[in-house]
PDB file of N, CA and C in Angstrom:
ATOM      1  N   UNK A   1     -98.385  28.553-102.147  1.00  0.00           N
ATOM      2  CA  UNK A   1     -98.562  29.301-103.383  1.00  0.00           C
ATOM      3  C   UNK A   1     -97.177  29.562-103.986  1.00  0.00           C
ATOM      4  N   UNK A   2     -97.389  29.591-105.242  1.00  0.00           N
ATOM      5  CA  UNK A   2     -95.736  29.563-105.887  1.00  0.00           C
ATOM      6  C   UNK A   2     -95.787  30.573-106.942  1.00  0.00           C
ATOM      7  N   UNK A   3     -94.637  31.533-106.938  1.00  0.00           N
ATOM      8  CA  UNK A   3     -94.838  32.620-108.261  1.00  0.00           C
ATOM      9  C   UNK A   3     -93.474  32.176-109.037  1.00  0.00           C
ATOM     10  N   UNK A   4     -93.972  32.401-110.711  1.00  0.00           N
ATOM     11  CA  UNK A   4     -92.869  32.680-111.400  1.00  0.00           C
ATOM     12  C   UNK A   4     -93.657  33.627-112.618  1.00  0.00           C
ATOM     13  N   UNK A   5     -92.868  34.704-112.434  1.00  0.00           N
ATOM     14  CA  UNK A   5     -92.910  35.664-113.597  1.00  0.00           C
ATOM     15  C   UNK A   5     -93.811  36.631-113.734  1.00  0.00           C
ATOM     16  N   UNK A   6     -94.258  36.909-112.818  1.00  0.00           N
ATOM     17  CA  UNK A   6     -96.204  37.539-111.765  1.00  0.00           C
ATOM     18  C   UNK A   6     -96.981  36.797-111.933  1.00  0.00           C
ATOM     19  N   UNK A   7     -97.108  35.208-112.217  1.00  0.00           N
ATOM     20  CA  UNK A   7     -98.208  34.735-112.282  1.00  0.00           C
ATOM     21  C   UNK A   7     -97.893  33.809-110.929  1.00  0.00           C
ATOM     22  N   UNK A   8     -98.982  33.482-110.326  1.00  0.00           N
ATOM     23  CA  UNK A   8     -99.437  32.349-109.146  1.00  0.00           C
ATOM     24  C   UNK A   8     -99.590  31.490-109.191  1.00  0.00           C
ATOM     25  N   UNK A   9     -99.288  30.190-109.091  1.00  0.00           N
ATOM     26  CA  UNK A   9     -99.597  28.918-109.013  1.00  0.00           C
ATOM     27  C   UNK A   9     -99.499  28.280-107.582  1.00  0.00           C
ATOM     28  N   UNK A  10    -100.597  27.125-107.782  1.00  0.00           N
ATOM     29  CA  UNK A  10    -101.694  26.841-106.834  1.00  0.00           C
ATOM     30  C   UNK A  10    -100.047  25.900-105.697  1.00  0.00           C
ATOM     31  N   UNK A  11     -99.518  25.037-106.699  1.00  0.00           N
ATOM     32  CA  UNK A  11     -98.366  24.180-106.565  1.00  0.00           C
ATOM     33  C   UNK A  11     -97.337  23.964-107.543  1.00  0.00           C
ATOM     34  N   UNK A  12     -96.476  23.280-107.231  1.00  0.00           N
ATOM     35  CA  UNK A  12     -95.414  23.508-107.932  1.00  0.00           C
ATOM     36  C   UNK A  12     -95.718  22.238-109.196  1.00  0.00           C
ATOM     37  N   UNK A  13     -96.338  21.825-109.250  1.00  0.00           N
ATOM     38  CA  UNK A  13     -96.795  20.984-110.442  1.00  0.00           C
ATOM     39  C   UNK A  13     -97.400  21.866-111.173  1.00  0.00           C
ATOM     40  N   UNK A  14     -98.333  22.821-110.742  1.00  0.00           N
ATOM     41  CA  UNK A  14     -99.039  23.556-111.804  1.00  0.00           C
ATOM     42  C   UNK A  14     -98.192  25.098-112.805  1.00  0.00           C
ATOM     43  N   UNK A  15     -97.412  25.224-110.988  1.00  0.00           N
ATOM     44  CA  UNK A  15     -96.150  25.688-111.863  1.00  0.00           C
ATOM     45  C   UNK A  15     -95.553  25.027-113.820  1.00  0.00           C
ATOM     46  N   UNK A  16     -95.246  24.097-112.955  1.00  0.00           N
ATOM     47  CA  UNK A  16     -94.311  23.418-114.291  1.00  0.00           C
ATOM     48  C   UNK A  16     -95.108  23.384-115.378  1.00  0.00           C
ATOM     49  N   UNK A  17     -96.531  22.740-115.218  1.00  0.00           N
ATOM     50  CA  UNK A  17     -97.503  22.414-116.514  1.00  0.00           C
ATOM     51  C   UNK A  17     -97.655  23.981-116.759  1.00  0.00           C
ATOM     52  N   UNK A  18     -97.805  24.931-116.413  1.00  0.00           N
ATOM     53  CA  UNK A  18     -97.749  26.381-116.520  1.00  0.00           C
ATOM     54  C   UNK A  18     -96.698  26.811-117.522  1.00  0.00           C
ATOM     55  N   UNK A  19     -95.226  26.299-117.418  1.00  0.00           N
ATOM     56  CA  UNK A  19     -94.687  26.973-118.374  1.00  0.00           C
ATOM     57  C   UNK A  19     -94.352  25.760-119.728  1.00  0.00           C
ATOM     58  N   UNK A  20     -94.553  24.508-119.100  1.00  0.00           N
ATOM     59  CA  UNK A  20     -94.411  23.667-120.414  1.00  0.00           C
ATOM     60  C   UNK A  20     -95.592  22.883-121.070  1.00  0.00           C
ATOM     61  N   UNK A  21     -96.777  22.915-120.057  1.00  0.00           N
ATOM     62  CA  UNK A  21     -98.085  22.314-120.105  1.00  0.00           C
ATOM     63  C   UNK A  21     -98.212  22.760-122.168  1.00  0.00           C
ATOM     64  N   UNK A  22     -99.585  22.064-122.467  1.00  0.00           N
ATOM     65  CA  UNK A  22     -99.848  22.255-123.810  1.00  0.00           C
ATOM     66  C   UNK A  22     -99.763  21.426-124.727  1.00  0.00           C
ATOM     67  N   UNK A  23    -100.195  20.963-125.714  1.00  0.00           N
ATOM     68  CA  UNK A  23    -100.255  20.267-127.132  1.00  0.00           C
ATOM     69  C   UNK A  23     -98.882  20.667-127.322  1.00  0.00           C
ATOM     70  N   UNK A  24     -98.199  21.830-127.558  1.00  0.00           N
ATOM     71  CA  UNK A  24     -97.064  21.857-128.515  1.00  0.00           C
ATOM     72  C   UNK A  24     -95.630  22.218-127.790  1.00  0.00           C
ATOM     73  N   UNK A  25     -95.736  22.747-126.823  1.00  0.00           N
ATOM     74  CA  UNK A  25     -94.504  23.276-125.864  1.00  0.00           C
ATOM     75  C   UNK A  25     -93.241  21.971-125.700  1.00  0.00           C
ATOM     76  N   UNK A  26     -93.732  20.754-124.968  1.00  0.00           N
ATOM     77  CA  UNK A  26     -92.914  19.951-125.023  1.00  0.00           C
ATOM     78  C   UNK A  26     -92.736  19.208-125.994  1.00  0.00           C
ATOM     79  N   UNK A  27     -93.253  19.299-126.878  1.00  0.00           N
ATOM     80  CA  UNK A  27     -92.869  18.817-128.476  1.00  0.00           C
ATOM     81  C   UNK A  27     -91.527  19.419-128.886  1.00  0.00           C
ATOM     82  N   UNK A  28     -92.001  20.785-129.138  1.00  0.00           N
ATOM     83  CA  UNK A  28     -90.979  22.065-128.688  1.00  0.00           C
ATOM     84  C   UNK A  28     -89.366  21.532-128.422  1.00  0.00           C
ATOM     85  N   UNK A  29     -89.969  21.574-127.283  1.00  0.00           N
ATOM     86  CA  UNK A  29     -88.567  21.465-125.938  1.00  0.00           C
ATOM     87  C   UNK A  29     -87.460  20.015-126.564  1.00  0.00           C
ATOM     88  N   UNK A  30     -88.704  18.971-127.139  1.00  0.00           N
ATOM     89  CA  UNK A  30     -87.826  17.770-127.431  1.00  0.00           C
ATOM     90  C   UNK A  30     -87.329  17.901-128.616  1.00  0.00           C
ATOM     91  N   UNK A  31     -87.511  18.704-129.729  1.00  0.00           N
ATOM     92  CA  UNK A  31     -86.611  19.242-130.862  1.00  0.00           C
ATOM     93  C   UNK A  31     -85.546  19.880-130.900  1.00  0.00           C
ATOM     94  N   UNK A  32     -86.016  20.251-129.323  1.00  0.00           N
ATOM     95  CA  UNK A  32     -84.263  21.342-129.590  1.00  0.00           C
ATOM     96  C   UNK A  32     -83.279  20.865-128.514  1.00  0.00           C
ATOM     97  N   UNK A  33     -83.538  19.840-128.033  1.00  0.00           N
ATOM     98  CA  UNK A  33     -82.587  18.898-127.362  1.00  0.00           C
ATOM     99  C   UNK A  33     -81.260  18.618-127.613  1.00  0.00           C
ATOM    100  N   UNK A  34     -81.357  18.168-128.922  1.00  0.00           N
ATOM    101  CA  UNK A  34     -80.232  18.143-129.848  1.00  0.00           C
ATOM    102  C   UNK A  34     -79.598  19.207-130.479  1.00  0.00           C
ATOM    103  N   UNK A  35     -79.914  20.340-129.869  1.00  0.00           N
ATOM    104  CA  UNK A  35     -79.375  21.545-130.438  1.00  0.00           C
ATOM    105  C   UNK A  35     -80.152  22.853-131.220  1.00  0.00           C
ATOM    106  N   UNK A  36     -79.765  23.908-131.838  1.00  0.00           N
ATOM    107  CA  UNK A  36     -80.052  24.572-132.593  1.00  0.00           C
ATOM    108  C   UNK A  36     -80.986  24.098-133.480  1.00  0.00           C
ATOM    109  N   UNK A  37     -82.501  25.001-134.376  1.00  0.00           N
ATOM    110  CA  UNK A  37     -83.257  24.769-134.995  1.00  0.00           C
ATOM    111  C   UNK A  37     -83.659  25.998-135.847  1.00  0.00           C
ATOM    112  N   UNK A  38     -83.766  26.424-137.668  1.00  0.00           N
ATOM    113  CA  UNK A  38     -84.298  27.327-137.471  1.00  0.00           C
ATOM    114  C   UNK A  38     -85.891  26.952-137.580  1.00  0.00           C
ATOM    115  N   UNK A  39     -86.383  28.045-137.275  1.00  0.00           N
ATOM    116  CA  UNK A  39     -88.386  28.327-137.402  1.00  0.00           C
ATOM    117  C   UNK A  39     -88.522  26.940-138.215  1.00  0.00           C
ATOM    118  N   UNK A  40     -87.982  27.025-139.582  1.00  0.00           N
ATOM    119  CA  UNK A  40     -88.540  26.429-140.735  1.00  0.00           C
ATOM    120  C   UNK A  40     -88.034  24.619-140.192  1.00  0.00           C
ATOM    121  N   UNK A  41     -87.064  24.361-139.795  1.00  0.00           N
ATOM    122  CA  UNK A  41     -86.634  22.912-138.919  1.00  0.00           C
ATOM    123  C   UNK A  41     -87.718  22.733-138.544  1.00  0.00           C
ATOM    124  N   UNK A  42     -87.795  23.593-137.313  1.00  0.00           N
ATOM    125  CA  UNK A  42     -89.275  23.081-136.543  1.00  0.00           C
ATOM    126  C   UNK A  42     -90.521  22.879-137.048  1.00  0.00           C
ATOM    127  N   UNK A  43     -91.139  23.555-138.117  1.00  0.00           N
ATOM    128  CA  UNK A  43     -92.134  23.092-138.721  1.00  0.00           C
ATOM    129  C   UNK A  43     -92.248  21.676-139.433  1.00  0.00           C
ATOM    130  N   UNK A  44     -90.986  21.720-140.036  1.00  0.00           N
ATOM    131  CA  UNK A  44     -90.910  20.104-140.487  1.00  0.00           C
ATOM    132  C   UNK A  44     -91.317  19.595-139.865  1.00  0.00           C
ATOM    133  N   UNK A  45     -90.473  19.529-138.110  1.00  0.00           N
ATOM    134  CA  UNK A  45     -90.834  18.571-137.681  1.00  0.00           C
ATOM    135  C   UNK A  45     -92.048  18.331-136.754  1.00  0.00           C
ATOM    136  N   UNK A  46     -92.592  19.048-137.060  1.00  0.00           N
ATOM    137  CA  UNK A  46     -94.269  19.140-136.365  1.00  0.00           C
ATOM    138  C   UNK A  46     -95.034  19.659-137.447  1.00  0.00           C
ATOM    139  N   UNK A  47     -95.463  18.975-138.272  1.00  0.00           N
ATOM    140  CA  UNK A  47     -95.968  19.335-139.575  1.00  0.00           C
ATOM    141  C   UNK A  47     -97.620  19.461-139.536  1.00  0.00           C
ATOM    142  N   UNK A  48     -98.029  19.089-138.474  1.00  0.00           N
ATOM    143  CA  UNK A  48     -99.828  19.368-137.676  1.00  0.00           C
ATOM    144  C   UNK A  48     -99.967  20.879-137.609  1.00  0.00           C
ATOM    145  N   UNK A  49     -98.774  21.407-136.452  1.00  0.00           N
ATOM    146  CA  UNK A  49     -98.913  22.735-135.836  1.00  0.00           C
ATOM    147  C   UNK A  49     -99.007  23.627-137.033  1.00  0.00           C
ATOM    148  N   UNK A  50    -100.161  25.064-136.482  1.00  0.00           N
ATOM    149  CA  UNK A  50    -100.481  25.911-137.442  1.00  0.00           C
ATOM    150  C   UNK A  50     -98.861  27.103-137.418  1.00  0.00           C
ATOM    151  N   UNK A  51     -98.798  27.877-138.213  1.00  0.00           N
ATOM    152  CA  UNK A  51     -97.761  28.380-138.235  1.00  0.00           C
ATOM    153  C   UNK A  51     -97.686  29.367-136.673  1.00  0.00           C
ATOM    154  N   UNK A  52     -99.336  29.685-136.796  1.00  0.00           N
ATOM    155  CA  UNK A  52     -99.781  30.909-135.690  1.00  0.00           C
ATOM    156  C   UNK A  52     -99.355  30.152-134.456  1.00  0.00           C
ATOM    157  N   UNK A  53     -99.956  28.958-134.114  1.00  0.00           N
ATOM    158  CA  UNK A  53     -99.580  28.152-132.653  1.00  0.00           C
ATOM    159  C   UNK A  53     -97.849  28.009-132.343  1.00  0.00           C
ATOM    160  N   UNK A  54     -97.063  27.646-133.605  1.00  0.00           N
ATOM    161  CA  UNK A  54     -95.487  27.400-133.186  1.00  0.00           C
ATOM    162  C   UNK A  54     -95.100  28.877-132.998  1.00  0.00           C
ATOM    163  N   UNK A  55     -95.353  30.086-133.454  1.00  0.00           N
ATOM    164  CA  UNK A  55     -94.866  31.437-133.261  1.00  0.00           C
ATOM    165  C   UNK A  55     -95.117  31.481-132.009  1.00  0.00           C
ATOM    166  N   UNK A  56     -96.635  31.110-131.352  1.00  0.00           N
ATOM    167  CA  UNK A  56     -97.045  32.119-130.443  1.00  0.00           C
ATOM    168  C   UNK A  56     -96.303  31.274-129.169  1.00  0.00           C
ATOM    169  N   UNK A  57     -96.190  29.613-129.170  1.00  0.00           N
ATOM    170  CA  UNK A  57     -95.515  28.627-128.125  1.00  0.00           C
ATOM    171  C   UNK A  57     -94.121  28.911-128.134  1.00  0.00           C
ATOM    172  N   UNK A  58     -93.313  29.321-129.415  1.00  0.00           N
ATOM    173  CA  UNK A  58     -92.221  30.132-129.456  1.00  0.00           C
ATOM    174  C   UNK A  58     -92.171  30.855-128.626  1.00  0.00           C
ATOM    175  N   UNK A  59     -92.469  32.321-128.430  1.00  0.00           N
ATOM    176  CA  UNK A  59     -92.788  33.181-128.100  1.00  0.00           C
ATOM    177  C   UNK A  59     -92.999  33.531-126.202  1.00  0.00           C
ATOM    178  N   UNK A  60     -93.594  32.128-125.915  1.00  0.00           N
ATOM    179  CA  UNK A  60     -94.192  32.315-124.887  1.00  0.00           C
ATOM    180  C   UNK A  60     -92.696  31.586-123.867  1.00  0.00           C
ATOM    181  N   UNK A  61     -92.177  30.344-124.590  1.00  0.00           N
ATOM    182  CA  UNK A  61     -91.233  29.146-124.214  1.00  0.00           C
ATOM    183  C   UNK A  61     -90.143  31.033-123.885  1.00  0.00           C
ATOM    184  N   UNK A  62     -89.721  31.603-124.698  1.00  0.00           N
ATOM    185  CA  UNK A  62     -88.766  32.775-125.263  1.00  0.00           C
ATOM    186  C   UNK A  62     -89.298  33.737-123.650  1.00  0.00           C
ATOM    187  N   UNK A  63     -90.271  33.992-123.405  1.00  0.00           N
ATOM    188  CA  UNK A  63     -90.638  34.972-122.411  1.00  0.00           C
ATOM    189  C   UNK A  63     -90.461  34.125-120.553  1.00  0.00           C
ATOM    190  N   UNK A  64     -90.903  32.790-120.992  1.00  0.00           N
ATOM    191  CA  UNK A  64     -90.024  32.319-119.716  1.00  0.00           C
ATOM    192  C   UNK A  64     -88.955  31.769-119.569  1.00  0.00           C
ATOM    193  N   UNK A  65     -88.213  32.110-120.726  1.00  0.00           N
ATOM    194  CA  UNK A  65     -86.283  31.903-120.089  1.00  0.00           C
ATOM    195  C   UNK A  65     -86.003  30.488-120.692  1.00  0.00           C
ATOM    196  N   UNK A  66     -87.296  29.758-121.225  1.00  0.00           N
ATOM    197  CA  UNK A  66     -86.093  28.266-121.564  1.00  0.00           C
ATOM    198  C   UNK A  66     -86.309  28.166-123.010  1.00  0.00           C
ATOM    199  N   UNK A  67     -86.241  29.270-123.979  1.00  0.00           N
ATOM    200  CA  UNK A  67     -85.639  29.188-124.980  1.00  0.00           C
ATOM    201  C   UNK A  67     -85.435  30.301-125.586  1.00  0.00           C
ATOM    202  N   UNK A  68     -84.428  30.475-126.687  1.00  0.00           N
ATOM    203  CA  UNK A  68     -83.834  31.714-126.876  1.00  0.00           C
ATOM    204  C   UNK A  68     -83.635  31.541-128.290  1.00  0.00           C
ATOM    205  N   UNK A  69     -84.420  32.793-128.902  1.00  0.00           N
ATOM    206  CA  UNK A  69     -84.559  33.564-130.244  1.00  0.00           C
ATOM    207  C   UNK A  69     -83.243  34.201-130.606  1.00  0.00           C
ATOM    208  N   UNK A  70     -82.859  33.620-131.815  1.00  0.00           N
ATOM    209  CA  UNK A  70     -81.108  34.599-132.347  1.00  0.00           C
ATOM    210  C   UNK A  70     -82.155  34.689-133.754  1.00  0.00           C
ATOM    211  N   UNK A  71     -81.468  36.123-134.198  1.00  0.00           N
ATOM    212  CA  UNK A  71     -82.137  36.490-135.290  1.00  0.00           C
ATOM    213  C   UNK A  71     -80.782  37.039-136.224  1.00  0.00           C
ATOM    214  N   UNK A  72     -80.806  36.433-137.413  1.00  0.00           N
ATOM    215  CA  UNK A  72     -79.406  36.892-138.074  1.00  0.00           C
ATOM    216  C   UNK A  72     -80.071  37.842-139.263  1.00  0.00           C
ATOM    217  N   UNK A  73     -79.274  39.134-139.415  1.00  0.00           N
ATOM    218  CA  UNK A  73     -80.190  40.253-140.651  1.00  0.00           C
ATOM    219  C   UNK A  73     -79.442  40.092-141.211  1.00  0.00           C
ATOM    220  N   UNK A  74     -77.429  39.575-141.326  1.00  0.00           N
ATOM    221  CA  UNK A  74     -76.607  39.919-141.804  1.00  0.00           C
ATOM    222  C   UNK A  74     -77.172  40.249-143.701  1.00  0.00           C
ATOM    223  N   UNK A  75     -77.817  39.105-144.000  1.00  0.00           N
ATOM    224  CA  UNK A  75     -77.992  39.148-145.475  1.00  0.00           C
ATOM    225  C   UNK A  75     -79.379  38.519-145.351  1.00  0.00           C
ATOM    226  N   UNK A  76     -80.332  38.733-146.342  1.00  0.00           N
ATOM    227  CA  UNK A  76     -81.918  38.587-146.928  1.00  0.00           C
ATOM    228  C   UNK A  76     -81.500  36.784-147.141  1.00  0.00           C
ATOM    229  N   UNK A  77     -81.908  36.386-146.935  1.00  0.00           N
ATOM    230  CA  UNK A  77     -83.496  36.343-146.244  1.00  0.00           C
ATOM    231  C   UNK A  77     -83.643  36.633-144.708  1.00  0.00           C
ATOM    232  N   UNK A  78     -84.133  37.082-144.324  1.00  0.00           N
ATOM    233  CA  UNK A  78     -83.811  37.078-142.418  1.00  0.00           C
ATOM    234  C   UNK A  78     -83.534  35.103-141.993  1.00  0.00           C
ATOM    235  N   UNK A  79     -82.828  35.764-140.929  1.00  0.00           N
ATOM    236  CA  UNK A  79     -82.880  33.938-140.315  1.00  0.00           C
ATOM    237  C   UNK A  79     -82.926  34.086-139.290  1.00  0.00           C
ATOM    238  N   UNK A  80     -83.768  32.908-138.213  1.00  0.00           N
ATOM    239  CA  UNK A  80     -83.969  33.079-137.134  1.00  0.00           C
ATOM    240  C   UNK A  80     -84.261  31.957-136.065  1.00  0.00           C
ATOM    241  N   UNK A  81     -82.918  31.087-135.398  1.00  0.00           N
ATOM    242  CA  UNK A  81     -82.765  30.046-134.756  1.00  0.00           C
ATOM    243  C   UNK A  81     -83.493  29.897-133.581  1.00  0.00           C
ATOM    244  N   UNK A  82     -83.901  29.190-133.510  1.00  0.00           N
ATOM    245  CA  UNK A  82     -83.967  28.846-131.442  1.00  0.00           C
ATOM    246  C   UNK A  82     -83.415  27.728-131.022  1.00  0.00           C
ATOM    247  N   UNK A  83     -82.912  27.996-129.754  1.00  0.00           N
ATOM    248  CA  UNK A  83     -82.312  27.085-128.922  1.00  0.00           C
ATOM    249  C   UNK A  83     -83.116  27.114-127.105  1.00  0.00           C
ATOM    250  N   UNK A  84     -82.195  26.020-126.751  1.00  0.00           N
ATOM    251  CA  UNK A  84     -82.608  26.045-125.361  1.00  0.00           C
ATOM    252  C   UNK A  84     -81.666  26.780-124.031  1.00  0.00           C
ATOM    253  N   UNK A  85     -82.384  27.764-124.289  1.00  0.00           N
ATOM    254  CA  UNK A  85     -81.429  28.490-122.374  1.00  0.00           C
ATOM    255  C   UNK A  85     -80.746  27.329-121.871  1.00  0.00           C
ATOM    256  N   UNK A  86     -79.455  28.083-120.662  1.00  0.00           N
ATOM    257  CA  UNK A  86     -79.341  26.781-119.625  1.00  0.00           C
ATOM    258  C   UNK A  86     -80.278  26.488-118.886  1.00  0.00           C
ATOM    259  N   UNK A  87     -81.404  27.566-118.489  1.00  0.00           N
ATOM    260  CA  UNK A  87     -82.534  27.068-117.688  1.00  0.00           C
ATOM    261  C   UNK A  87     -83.228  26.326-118.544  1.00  0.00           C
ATOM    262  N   UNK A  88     -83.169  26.544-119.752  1.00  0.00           N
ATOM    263  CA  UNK A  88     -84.057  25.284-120.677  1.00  0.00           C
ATOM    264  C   UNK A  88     -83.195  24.044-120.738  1.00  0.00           C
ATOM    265  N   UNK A  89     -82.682  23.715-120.200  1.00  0.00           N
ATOM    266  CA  UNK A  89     -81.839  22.636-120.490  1.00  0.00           C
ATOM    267  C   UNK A  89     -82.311  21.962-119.287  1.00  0.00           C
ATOM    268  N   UNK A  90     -82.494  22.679-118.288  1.00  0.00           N
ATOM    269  CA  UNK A  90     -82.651  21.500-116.668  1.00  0.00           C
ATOM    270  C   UNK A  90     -84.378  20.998-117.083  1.00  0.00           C
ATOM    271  N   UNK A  91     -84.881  21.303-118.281  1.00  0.00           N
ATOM    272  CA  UNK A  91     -85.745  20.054-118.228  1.00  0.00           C
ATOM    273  C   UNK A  91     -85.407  18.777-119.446  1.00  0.00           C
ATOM    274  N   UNK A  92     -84.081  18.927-120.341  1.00  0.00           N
ATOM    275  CA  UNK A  92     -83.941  17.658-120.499  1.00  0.00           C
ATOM    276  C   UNK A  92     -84.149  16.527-119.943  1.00  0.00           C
ATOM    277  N   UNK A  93     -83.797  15.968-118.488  1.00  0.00           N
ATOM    278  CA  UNK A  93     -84.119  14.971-118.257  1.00  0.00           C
ATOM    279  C   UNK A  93     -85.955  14.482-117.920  1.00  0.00           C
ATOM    280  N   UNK A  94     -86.480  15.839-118.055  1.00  0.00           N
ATOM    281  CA  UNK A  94     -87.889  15.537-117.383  1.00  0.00           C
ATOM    282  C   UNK A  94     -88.233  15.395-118.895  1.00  0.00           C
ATOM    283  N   UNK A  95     -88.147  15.975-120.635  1.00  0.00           N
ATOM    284  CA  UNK A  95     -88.441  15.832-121.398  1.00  0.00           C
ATOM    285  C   UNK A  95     -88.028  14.457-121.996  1.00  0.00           C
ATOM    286  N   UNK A  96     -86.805  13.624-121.812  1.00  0.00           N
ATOM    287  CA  UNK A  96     -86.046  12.826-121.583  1.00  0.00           C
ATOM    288  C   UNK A  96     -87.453  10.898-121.612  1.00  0.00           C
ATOM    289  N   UNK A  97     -87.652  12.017-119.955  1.00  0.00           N
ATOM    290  CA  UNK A  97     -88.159  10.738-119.089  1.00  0.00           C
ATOM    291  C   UNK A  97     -90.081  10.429-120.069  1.00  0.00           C
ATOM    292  N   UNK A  98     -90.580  11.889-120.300  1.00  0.00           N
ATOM    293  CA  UNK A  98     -91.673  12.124-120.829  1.00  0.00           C
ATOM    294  C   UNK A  98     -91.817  11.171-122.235  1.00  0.00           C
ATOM    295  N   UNK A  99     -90.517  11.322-123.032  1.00  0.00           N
ATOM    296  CA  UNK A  99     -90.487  10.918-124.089  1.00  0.00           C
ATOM    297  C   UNK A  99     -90.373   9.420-124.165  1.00  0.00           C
ATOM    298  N   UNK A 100     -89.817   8.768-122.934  1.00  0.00           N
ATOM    299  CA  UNK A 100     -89.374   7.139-122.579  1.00  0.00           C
ATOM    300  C   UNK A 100     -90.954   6.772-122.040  1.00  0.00           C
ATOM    301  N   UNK A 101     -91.520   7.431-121.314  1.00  0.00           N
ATOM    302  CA  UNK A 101     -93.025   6.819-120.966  1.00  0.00           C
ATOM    303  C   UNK A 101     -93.725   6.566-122.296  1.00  0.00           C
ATOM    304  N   UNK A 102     -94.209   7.250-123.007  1.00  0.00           N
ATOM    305  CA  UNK A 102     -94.334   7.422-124.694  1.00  0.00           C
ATOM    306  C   UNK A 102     -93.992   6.380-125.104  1.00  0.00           C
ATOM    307  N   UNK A 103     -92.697   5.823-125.559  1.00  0.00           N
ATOM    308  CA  UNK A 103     -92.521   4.976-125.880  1.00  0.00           C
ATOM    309  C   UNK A 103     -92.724   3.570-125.055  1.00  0.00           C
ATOM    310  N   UNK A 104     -92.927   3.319-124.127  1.00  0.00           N
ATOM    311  CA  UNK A 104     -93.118   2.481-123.024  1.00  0.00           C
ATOM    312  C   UNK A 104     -94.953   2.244-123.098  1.00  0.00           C
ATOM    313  N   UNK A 105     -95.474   2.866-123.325  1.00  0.00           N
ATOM    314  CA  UNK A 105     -97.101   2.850-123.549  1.00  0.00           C
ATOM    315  C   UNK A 105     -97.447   2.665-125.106  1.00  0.00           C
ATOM    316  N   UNK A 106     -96.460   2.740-126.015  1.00  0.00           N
ATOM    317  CA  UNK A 106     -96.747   2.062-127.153  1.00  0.00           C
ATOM    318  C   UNK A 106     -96.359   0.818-127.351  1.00  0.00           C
ATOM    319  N   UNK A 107     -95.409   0.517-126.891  1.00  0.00           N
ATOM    320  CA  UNK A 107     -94.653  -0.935-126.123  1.00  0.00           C
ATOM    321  C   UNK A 107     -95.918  -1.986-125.903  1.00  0.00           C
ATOM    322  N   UNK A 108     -96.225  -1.079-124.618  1.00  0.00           N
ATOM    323  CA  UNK A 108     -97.366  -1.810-123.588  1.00  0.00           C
ATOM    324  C   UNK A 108     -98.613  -2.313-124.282  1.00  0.00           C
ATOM    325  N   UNK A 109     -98.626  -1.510-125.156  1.00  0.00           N
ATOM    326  CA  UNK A 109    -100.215  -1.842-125.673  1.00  0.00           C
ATOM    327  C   UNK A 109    -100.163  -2.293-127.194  1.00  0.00           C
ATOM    328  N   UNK A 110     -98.991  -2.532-127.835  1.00  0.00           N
ATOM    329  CA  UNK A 110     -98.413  -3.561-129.157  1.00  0.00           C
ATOM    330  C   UNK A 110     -99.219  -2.420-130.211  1.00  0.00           C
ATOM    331  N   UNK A 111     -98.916  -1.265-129.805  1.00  0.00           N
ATOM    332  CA  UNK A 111     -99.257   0.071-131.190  1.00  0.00           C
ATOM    333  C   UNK A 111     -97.820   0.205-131.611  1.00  0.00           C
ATOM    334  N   UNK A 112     -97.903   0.447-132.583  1.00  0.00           N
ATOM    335  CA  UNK A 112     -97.015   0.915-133.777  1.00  0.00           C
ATOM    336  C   UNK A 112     -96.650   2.617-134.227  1.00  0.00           C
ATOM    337  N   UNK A 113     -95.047   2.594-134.181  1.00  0.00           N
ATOM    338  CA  UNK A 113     -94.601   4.058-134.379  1.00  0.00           C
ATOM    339  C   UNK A 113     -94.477   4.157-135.961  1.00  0.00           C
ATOM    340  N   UNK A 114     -95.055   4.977-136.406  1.00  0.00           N
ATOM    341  CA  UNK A 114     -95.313   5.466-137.926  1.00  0.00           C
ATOM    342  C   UNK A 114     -94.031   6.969-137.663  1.00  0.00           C
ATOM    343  N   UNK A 115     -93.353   6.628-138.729  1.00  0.00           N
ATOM    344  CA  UNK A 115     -92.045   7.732-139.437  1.00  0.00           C
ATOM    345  C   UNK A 115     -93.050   8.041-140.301  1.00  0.00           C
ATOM    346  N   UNK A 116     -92.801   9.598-140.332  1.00  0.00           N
ATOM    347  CA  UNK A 116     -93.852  10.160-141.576  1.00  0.00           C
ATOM    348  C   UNK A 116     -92.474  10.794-142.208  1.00  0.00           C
TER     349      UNK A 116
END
């Protein structure tokens, strides 16, 4: 049995799908790879997700440590970046590898990547 954060998991796989599992989390994670994003970046670039789902996967990514909310008030309009913790960073290579299978199964099966 494995804990992170008071919750239980069965194994350490369910662990992991636990804090990155989901439609939108590792979408997430692979936007901010390259660095800094604000809110409004990220919507661009996931232009499906409802505003409510990227807040709340925000939110949740923010409460287990691998990504981090800066909020600037200095001047109107509010602004408000996210990035990836250093603990968000030790899954680059697993987001990395996720993103190379992806492309390797569109490869495989002669489908086509559409730029929107």
């Amino acid at each position: 049995m494995y804990q992170f954060k008071g919750k239980e998991y069965p194994c350490c796989a369910s662990l992991t799908m636990g804090i990155i599992g989901g439609k939108w989390k590792t979408v997430i994670l692979f936007h901010l790879i390259d660095g800094t994003l604000r809110y409004n970046e990220l919507r661009k670039e996931m232009p499906t997700v409802t505003e409510r789902t990227l807040s709340l996967q925000l939110k949740n990514l923010e409460e287990d440590g691998i990504v981090k909310r800066k909020v600037y008030t200095s001047k109107p309009p509010l602004k408000v970046e996210y990035s990836l913790t250093d603990f968000g960073k030790t899954l680059i290579p697993l987001i990395k590898s996720i993103a190379e299978w992806g492309v390797s199964v569109v490869e495989q099966n002669g489908a086509t990547v559409l730029k929107v």
